[in-house]
C-alpha atoms as a PDB file:
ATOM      1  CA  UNK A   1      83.781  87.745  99.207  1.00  0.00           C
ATOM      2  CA  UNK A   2      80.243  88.855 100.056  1.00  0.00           C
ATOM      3  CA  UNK A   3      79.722  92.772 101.191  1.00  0.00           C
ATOM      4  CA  UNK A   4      77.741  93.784 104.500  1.00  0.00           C
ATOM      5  CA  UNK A   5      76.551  97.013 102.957  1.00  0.00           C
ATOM      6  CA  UNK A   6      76.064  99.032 100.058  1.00  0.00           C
ATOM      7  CA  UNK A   7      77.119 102.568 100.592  1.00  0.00           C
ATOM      8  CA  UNK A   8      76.421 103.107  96.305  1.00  0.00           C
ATOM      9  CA  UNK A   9      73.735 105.472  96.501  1.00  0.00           C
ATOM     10  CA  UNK A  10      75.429 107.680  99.281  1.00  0.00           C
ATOM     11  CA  UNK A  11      76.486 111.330  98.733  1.00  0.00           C
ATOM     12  CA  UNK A  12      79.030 111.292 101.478  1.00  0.00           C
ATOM     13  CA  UNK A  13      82.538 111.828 101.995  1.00  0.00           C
ATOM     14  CA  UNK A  14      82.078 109.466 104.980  1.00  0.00           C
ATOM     15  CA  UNK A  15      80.728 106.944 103.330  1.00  0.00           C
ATOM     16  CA  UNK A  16      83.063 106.636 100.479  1.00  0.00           C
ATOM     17  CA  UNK A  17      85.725 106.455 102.772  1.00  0.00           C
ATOM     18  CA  UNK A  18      84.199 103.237 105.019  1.00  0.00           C
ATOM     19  CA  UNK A  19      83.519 101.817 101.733  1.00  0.00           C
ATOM     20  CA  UNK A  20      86.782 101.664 100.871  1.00  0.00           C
ATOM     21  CA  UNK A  21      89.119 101.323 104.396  1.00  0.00           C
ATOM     22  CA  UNK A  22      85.825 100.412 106.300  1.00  0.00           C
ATOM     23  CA  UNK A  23      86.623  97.087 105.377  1.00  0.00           C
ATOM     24  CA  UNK A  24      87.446  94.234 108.061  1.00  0.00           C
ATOM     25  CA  UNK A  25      91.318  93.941 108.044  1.00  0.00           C
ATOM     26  CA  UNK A  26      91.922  96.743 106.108  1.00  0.00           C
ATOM     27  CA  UNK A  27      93.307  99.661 108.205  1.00  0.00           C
ATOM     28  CA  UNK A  28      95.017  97.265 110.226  1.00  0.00           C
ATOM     29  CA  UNK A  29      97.084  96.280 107.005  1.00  0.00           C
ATOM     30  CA  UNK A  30      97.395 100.181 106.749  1.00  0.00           C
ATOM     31  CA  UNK A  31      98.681 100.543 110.332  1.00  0.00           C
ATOM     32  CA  UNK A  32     100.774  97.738 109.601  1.00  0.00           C
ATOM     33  CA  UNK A  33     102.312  99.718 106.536  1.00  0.00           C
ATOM     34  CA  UNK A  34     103.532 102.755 108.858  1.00  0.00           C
ATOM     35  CA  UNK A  35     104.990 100.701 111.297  1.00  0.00           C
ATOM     36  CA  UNK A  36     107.071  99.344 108.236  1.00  0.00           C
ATOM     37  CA  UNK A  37     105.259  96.216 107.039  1.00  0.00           C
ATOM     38  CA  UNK A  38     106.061  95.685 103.134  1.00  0.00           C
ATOM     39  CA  UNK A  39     105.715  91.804 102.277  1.00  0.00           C
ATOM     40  CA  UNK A  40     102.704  89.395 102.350  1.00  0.00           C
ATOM     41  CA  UNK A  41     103.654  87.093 104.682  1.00  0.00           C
ATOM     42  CA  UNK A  42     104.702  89.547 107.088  1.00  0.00           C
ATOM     43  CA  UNK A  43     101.063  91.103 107.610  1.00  0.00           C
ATOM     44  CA  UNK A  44      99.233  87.345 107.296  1.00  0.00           C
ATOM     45  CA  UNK A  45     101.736  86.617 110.192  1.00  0.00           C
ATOM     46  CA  UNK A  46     101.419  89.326 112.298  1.00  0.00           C
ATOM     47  CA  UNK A  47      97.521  89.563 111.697  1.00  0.00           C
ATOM     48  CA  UNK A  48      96.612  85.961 111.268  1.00  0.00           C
ATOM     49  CA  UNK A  49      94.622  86.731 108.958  1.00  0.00           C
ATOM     50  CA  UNK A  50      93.307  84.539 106.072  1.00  0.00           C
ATOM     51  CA  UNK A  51      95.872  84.009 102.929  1.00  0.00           C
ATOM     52  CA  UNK A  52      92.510  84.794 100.360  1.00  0.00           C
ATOM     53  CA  UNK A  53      91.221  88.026 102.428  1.00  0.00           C
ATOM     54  CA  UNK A  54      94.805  89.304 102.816  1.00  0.00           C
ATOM     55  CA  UNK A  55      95.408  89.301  98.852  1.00  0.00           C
ATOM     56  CA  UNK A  56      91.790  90.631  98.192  1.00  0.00           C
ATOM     57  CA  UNK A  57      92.412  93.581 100.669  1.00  0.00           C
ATOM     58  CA  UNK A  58      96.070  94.379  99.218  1.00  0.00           C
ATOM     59  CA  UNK A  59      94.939  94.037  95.230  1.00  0.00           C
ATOM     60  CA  UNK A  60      92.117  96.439  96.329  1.00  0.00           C
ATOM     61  CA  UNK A  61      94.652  98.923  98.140  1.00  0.00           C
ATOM     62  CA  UNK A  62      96.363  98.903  95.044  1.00  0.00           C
ATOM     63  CA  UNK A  63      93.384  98.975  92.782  1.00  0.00           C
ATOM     64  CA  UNK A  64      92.152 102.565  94.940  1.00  0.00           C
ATOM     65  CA  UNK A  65      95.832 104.320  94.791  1.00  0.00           C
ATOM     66  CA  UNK A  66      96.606 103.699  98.320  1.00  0.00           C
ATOM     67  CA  UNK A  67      99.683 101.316  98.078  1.00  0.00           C
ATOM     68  CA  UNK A  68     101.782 100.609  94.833  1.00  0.00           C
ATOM     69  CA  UNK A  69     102.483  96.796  94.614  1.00  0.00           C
ATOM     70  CA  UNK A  70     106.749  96.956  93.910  1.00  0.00           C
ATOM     71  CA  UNK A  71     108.387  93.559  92.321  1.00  0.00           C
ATOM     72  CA  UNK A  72     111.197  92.481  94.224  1.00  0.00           C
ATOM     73  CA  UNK A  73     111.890  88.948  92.779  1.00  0.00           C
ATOM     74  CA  UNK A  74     111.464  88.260  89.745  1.00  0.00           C
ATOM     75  CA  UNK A  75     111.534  84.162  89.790  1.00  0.00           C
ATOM     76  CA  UNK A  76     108.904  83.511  91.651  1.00  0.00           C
ATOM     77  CA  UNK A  77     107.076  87.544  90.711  1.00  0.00           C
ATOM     78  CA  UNK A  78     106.879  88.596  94.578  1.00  0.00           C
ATOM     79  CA  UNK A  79     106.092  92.050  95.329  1.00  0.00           C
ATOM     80  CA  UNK A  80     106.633  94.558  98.103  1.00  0.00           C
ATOM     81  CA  UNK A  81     103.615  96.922  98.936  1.00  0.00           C
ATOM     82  CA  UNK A  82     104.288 100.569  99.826  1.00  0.00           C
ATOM     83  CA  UNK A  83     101.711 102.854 101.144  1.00  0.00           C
ATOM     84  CA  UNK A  84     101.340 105.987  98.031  1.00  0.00           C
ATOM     85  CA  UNK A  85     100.607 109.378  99.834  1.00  0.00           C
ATOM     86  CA  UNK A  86      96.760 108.455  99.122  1.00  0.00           C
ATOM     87  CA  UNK A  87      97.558 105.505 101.431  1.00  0.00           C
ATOM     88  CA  UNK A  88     100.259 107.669 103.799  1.00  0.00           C
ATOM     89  CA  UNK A  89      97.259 110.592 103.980  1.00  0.00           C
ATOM     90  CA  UNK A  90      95.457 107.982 105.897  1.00  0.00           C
ATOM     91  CA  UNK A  91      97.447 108.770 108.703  1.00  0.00           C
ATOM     92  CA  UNK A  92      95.434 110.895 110.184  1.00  0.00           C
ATOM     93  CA  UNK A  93      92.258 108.436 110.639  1.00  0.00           C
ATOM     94  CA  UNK A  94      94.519 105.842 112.191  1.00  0.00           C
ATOM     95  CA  UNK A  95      96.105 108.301 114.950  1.00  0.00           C
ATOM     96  CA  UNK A  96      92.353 109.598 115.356  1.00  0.00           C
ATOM     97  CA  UNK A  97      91.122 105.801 116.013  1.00  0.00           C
ATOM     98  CA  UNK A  98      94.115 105.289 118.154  1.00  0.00           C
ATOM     99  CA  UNK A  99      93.370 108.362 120.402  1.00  0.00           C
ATOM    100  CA  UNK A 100      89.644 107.180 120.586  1.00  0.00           C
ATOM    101  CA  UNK A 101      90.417 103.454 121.632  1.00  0.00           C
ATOM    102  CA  UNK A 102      93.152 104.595 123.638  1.00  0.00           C
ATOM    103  CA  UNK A 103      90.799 107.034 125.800  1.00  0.00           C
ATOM    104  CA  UNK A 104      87.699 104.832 125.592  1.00  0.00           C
ATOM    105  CA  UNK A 105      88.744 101.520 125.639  1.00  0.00           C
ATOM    106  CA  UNK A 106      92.255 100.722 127.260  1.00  0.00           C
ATOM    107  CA  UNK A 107      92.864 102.323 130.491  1.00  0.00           C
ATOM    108  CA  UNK A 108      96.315 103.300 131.950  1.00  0.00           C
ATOM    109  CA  UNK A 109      96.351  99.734 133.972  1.00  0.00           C
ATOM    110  CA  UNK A 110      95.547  97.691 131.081  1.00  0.00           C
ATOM    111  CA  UNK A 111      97.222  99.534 128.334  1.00  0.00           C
ATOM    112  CA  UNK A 112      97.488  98.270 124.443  1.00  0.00           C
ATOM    113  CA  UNK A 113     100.219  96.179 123.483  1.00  0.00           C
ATOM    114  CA  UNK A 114     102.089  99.138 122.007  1.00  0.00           C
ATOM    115  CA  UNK A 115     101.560 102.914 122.208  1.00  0.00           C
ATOM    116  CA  UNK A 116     101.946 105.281 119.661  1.00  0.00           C
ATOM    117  CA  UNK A 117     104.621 108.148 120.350  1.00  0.00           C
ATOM    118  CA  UNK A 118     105.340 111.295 118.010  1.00  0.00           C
ATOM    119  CA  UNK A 119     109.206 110.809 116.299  1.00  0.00           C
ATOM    120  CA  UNK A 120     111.432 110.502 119.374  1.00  0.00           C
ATOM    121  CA  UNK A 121     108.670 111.639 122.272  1.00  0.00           C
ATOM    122  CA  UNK A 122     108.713 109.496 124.804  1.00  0.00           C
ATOM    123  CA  UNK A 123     105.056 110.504 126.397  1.00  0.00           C
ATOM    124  CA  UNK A 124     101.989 108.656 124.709  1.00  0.00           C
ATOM    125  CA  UNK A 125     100.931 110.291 121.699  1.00  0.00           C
ATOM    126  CA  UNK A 126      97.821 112.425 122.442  1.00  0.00           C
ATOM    127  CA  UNK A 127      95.308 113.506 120.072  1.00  0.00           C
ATOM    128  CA  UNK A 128      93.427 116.729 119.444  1.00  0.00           C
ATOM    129  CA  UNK A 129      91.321 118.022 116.449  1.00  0.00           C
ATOM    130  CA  UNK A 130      91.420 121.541 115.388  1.00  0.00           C
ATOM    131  CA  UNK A 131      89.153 122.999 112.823  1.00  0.00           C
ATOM    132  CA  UNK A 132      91.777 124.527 110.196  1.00  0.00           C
ATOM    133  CA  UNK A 133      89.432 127.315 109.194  1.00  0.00           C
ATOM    134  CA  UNK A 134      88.467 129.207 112.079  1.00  0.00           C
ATOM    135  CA  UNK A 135      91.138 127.442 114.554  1.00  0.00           C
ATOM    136  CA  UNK A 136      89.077 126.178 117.606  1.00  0.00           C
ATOM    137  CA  UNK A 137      89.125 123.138 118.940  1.00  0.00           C
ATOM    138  CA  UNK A 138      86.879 120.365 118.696  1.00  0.00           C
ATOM    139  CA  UNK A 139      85.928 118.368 121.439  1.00  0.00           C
ATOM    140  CA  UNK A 140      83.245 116.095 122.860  1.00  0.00           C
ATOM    141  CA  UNK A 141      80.317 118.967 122.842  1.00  0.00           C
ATOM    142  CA  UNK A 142      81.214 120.443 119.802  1.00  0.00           C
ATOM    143  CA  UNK A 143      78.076 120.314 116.889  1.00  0.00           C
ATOM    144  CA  UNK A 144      78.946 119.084 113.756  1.00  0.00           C
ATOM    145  CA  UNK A 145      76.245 120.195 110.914  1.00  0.00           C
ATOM    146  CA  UNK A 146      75.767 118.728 107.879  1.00  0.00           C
ATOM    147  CA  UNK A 147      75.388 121.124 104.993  1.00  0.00           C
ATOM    148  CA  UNK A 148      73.923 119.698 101.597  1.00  0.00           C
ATOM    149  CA  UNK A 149      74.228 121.452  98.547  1.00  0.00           C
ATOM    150  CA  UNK A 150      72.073 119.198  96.797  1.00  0.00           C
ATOM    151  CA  UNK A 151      74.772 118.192  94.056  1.00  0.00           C
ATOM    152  CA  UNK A 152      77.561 115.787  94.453  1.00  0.00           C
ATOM    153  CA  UNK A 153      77.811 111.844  92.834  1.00  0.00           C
ATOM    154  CA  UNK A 154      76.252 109.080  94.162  1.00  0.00           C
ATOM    155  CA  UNK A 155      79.276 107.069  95.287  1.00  0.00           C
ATOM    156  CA  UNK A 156      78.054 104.732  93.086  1.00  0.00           C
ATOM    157  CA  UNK A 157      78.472 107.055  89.814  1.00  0.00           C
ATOM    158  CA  UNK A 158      82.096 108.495  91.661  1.00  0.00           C
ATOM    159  CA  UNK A 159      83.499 105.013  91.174  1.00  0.00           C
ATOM    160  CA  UNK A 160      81.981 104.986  87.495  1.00  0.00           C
ATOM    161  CA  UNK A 161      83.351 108.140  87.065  1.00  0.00           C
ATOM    162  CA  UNK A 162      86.975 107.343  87.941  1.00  0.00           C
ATOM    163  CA  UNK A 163      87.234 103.637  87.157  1.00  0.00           C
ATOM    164  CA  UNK A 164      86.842 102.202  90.488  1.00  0.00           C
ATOM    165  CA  UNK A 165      85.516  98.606  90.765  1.00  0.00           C
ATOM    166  CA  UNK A 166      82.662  98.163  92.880  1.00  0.00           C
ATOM    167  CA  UNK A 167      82.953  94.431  94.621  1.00  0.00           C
END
């Protein structure tokens, strides 16, 4: 399975994370995990997606710490896979993507086939982001700076570091 990019000599937190959920299918398999999706052939059902990319994407989940592959038969070996809270910590991104597509792309007449809503809420979830150190809110005109230190791994030398497989 060929790769569009190489993100291996970025210093980024950014890029390290595409590199690893920036691939296609995969945070839809992650959605698919928090709405309660555990077995194989219920994502490559509900995705359509292809039997080969489906197991790549999962044995790579598992390979980064984001979802623990559980046995649950034992003649044939099947296993369940369960989001880790490296995998549930993704939450965030996807309720930050669904906010995004939700304002920018779907409008109130042609809404998504689902909405997300908060525990038993029954408005449409709505999403903000708040910086955590000094409390204000970020919005469309806020400036984000980039501040280098001039240290920090390639990403290519963080995967060395730690183990990580590079496909």
């Amino acid at each position: 399975m060929g790769r569009s990019a190489d993100y291996s000599s970025e210093r980024c937190a950014i890029a390290a994370a595409v590199d690893i959920v920036g691939e296609p299918w995969t945070l839809l398999i992650v959605r698919n995990a928090f709405l309660g999706y555990k077995r194989f052939e219920q994502w490559q059902k509900s995705l359509g997606v292809a039997r080969n990319v489906l197991a790549a994407r999962l044995k790579r989940l598992v390979a980064l710490g984001l979802m623990e592959a559980v046995p649950y038969s034992e003649r044939p070996l099947r296993h369940e896979y369960v989001l880790t809270d490296k995998g549930r910590s993704l939450k965030g991104v996807l309720v930050a993507l669904y906010g995004w597509g939700r304002e920018h792309i779907y409008d109130d007449e042609d809404g998504p086939f689902f909405e997300l809503v908060h525990d038993d809420c029954t408005d449409r979830f709505i999403t903000t982001l708040k910086c955590e150190a000094c409390g204000e809110m970020i919005d469309d005109n806020s400036v984000l700076k980039a501040r280098e230190d001039g240290k920090g791994m390639t990403l290519a030398e963080l995967y060395e570091r730690k183990g990580i497989a590079v496909e």
